[in-house]
C-alpha atoms as a PDB file:
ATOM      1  CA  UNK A   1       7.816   7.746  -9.600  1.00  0.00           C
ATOM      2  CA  UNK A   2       8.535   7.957  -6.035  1.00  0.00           C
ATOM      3  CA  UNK A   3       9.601   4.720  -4.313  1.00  0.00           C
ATOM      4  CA  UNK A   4       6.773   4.817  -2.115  1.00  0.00           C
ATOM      5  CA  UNK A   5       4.482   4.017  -5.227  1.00  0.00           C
ATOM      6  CA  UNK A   6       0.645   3.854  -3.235  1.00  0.00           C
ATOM      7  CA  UNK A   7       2.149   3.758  -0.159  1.00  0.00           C
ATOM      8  CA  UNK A   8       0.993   5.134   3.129  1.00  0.00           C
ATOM      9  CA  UNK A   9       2.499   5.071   6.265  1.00  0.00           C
ATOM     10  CA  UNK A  10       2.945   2.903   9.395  1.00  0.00           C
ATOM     11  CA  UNK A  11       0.658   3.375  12.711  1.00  0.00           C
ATOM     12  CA  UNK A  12       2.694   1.917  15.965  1.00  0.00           C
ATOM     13  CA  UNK A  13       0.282  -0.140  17.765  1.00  0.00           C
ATOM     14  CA  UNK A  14      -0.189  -2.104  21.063  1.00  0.00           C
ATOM     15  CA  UNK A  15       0.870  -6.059  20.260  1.00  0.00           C
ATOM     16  CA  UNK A  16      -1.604  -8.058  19.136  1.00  0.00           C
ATOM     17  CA  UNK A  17      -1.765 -11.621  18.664  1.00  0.00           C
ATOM     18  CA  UNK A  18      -0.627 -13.282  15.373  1.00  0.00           C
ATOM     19  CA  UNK A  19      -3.627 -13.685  13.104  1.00  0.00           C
ATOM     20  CA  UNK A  20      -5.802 -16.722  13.593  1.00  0.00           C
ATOM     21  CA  UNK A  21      -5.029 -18.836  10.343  1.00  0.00           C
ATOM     22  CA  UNK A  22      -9.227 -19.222   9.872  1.00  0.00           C
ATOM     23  CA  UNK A  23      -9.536 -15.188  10.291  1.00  0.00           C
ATOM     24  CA  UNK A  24      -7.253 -14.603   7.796  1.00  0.00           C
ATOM     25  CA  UNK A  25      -8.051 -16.965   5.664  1.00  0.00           C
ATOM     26  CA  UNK A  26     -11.912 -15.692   5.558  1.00  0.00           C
ATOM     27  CA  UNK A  27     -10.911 -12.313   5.463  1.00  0.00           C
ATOM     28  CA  UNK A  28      -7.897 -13.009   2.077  1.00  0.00           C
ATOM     29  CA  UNK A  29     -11.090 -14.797   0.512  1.00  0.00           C
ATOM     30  CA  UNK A  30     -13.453 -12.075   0.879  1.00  0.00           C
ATOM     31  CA  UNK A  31     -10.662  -9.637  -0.348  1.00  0.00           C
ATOM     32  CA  UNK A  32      -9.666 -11.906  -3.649  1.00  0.00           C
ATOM     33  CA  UNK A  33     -10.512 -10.388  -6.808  1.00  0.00           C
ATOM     34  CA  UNK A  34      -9.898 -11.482 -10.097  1.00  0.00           C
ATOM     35  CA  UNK A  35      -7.710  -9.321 -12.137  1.00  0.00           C
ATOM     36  CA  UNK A  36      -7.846  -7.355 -13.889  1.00  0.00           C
ATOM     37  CA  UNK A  37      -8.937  -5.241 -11.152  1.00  0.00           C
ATOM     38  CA  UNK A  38      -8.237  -1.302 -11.247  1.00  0.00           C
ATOM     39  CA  UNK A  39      -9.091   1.042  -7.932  1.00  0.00           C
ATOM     40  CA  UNK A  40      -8.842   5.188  -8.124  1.00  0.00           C
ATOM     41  CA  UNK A  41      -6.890   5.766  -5.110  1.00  0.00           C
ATOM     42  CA  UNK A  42      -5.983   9.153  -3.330  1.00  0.00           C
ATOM     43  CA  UNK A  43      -2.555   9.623  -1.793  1.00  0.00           C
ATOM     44  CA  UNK A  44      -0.597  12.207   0.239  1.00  0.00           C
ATOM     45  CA  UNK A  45       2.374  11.779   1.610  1.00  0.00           C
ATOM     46  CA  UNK A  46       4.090  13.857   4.573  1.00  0.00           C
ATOM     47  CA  UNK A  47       7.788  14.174   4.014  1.00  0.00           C
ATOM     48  CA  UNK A  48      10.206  16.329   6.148  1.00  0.00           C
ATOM     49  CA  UNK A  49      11.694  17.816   2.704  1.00  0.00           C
ATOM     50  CA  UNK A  50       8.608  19.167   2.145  1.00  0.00           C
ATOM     51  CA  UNK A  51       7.032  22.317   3.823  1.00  0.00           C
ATOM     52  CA  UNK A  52       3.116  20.910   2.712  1.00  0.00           C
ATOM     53  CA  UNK A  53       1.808  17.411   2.621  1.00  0.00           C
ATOM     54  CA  UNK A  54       1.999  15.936  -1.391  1.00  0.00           C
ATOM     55  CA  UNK A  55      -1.120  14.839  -2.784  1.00  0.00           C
ATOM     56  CA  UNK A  56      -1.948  12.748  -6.128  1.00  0.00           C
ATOM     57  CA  UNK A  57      -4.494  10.968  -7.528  1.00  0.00           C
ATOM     58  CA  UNK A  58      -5.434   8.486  -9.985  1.00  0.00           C
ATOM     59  CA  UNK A  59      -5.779   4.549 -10.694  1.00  0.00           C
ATOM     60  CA  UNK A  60      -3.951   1.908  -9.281  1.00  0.00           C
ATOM     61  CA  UNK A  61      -4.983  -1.656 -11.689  1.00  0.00           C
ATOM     62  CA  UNK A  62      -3.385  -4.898 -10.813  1.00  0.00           C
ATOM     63  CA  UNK A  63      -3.351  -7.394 -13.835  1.00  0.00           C
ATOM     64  CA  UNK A  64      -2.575 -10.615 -12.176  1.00  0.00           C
ATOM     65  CA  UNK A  65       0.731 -11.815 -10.562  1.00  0.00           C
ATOM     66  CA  UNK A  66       3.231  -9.047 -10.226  1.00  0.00           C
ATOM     67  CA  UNK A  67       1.836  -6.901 -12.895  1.00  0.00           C
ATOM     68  CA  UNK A  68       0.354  -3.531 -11.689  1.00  0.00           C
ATOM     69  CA  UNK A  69      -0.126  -0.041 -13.678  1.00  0.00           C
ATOM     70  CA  UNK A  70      -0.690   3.001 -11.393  1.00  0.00           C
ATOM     71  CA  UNK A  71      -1.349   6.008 -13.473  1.00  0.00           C
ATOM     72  CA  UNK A  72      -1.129   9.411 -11.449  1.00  0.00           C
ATOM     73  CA  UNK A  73      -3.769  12.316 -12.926  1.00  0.00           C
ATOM     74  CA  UNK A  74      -3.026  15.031 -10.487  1.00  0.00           C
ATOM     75  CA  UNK A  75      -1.435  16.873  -9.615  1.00  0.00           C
ATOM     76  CA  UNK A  76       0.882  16.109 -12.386  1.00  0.00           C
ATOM     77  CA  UNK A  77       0.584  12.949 -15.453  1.00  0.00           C
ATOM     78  CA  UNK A  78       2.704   9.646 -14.754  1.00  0.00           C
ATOM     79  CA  UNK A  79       2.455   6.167 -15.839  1.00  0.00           C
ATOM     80  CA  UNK A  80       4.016   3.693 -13.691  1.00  0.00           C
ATOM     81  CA  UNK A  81       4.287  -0.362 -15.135  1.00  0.00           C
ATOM     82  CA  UNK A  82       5.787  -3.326 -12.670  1.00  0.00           C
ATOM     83  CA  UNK A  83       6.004  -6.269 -14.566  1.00  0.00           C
ATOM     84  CA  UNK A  84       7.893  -9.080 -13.076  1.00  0.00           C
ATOM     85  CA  UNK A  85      10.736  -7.153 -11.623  1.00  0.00           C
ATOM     86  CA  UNK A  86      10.637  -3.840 -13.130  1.00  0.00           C
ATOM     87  CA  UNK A  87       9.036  -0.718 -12.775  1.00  0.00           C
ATOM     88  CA  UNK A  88       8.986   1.364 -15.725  1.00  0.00           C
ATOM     89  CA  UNK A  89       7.665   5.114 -15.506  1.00  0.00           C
ATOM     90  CA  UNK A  90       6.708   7.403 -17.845  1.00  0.00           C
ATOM     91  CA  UNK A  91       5.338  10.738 -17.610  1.00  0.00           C
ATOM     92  CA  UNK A  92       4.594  13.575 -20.157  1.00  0.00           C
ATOM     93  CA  UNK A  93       7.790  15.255 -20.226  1.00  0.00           C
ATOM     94  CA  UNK A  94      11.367  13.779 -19.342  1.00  0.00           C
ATOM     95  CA  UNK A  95      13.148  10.332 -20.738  1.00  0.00           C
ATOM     96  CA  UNK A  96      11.601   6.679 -19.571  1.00  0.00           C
ATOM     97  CA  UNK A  97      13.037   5.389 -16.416  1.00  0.00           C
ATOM     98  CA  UNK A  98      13.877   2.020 -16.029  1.00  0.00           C
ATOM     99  CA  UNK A  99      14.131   0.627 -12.600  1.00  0.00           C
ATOM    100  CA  UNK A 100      14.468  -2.782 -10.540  1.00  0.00           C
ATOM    101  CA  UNK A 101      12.481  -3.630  -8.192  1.00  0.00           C
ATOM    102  CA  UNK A 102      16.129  -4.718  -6.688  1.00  0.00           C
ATOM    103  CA  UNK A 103      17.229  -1.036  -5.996  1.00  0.00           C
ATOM    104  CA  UNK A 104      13.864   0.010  -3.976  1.00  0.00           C
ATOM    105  CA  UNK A 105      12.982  -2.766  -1.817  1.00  0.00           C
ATOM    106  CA  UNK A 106       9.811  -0.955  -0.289  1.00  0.00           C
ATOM    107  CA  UNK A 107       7.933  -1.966  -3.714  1.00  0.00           C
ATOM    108  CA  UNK A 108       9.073  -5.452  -3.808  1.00  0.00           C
ATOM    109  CA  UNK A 109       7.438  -5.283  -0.471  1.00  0.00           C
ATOM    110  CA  UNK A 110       4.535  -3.626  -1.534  1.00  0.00           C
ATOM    111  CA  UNK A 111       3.718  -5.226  -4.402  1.00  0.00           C
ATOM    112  CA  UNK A 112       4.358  -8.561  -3.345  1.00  0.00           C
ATOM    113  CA  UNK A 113       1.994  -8.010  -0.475  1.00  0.00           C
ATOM    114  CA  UNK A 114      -0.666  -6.737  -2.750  1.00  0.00           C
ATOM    115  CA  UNK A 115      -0.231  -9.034  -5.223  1.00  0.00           C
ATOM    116  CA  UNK A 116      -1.233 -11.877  -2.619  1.00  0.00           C
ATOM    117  CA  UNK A 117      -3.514 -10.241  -1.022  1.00  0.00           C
ATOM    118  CA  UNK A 118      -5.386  -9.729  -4.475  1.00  0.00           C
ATOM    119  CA  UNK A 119      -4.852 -13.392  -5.071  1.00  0.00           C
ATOM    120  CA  UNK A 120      -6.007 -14.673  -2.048  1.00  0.00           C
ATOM    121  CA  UNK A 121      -2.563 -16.550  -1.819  1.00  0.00           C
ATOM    122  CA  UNK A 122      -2.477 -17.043   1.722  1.00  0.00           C
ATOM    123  CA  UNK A 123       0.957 -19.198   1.599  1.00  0.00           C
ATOM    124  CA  UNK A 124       2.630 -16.587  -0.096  1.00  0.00           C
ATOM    125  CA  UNK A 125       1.385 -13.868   2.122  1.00  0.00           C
ATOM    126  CA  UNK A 126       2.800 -16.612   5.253  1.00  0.00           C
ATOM    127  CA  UNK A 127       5.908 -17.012   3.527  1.00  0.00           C
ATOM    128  CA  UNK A 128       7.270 -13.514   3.155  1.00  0.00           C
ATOM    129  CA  UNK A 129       5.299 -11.806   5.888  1.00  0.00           C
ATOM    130  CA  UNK A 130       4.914 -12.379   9.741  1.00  0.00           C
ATOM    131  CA  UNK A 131       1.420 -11.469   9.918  1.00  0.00           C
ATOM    132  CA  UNK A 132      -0.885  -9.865  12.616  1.00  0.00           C
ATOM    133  CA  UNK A 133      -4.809  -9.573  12.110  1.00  0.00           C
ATOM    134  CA  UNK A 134      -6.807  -7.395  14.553  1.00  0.00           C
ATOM    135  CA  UNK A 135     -10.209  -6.341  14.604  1.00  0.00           C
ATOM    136  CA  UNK A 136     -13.668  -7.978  13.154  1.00  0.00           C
ATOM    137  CA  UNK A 137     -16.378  -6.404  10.628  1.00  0.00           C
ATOM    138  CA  UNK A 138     -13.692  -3.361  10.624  1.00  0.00           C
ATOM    139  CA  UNK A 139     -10.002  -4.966  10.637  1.00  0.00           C
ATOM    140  CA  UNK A 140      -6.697  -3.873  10.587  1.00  0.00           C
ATOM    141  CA  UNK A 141      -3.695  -6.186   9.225  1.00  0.00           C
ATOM    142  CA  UNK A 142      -0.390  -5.742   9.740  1.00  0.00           C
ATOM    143  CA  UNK A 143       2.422  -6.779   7.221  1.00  0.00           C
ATOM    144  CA  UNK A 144       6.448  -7.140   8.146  1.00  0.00           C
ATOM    145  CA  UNK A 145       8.702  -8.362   5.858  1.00  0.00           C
ATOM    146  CA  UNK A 146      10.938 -12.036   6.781  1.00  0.00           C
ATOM    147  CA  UNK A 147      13.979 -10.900   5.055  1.00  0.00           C
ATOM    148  CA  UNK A 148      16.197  -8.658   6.774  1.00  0.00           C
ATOM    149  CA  UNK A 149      17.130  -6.485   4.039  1.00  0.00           C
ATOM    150  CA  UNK A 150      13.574  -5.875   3.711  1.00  0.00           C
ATOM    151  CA  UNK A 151      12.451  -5.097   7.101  1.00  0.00           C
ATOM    152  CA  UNK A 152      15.331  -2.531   7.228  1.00  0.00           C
ATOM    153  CA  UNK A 153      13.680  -0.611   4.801  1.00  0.00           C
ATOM    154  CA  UNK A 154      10.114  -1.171   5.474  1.00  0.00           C
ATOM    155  CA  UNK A 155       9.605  -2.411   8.956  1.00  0.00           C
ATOM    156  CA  UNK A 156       5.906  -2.759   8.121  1.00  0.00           C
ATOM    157  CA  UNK A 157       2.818  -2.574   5.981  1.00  0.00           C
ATOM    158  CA  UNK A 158      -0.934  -1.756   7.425  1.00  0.00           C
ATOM    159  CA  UNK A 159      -4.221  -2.416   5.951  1.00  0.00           C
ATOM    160  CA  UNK A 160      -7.530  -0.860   6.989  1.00  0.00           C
ATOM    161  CA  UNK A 161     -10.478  -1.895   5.756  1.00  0.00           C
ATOM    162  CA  UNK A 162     -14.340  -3.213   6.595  1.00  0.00           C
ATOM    163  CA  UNK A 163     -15.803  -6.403   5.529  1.00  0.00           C
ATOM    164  CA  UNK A 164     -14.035  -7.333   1.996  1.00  0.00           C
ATOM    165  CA  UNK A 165     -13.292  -3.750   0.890  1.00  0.00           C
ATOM    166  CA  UNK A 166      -9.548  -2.812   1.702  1.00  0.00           C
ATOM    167  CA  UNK A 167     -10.165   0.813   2.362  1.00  0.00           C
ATOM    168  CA  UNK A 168      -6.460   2.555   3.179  1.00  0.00           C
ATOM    169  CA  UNK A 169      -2.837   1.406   2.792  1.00  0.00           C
ATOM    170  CA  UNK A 170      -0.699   2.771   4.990  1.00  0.00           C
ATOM    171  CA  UNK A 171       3.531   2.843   5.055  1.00  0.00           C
ATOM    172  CA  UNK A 172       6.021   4.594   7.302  1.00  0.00           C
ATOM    173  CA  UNK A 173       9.632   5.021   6.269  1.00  0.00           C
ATOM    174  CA  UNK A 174      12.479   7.199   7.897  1.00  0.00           C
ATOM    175  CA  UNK A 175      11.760  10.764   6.862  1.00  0.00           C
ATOM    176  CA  UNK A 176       8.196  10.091   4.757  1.00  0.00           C
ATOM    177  CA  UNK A 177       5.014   9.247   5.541  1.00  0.00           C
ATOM    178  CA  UNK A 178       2.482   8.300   3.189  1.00  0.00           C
ATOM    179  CA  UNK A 179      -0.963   6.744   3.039  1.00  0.00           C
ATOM    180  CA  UNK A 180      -3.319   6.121   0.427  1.00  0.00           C
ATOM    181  CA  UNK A 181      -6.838   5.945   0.154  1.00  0.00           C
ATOM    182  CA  UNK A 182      -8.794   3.742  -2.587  1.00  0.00           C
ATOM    183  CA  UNK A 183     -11.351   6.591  -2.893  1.00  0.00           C
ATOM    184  CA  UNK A 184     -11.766   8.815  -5.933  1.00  0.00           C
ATOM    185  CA  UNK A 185     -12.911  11.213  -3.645  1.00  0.00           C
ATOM    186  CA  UNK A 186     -10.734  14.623  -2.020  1.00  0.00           C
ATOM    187  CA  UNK A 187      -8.978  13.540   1.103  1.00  0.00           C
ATOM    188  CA  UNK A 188      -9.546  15.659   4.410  1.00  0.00           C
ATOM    189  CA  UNK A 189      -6.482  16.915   5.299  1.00  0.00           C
ATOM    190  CA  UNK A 190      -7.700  19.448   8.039  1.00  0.00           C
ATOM    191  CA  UNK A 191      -6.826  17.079  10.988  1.00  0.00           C
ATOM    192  CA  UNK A 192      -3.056  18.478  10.335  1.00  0.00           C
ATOM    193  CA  UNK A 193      -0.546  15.481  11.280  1.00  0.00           C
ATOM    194  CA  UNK A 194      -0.809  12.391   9.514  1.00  0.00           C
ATOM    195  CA  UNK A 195      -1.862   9.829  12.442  1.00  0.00           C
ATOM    196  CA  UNK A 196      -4.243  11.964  12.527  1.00  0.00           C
ATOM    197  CA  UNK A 197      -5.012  12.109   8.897  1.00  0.00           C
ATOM    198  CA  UNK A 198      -5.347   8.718   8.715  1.00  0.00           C
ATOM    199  CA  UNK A 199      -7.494   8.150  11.367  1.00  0.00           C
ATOM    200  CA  UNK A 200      -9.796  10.139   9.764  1.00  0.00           C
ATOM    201  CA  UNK A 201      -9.793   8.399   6.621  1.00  0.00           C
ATOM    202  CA  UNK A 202      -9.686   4.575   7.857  1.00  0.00           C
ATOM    203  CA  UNK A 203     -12.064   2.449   9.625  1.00  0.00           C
ATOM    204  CA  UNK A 204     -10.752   1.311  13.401  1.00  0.00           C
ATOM    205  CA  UNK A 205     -10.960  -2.070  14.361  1.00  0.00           C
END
């Protein structure tokens, strides 16, 4: 599984002001779900190794805490498992791989975010996030990491969504790209480059 696991990428934006602690707290209760919760996503991810875009699809099912399954249909079969600090895949053909969350810090990022955000833990979220909120009925909330390590690798998360339906998850690392879509339906990749791509695909604030 690729370390950038649902992941989509990063949109530079104009500074807006930190996020009103009433806003967010509306918006993390309207987004709270109890688990288990499972979401078909679609992803693609622009990479500079690669001479096309990648796309997959498939489930992404949080069970509480920081326990998450993502199971990838297409274009290939892959079974990913985080459970506490591990992420164990498993696909098809080839050996399980073992791995700690430790070694790929952009899914301790990710799935620490989700995991509050699907909780509605708004002191978590505070704690390991400097958080910005922009936008109303539409919304767009922006995620960076406190710890240094962290932010080196991921400087930032961004969620796009409208009312409490978190729409498109979107992360930009040095060399790839990648945004995902909780859709089961075909993305529209005819816009070409991916800021474009994903402003197809996401509500604006």
């Amino acid at each position: 599984m690729r370390p950038v696991f649902l992941i989509a990428a990063l949109l530079l934006l104009s500074t807006p002001a930190p996020a009103p602690a009433a806003d967010l707290d509306a918006l993390l209760a309207a987004l709270r779900q109890p688990p288990p919760l499972s979401q078909p996503f679609q992803e693609v991810r622009f990479r500079r190794a690669l001479k096309a875009p990648l796309v997959t699809s498939g489930t992404l099912a949080w069970l509480g805490g920081l326990e998450f399954e993502r199971r990838i249909e297409t274009p290939y079969r892959e079974t990913g498992v985080v459970s506490g600090r591990t992420l164990v895949v498993r696909r098809d053909r080839g050996a399980e791989r073992i791995i700690p969350l430790a070694r790929a810090p952009e899914l301790q990022v990710l799935f620490g975010g989700l995991s509050a955000l699907f909780g509605g833990d708004v002191q978590a979220l505070r704690e390991a996030f400097e958080i910005e909120l922009e936008g109303g009925e539409t919304w767009r909330l922006l995620l960076r990491p406190r710890q240094p390590a962290l932010q080196a690798r991921v400087a930032q998360l961004e969620l796009r969504g409208s009312g409490g339906e978190a729409r498109c998850l979107v992360l930009q690392q040095e060399g790839a790209d990648t945004l995902t879509v909780f859709t089961d339906q075909p993305l529209d990749l005819a816009a070409g480059d991916f800021a474009a791509v994903v402003d197809g695909q996401c509500p604006q604030p």
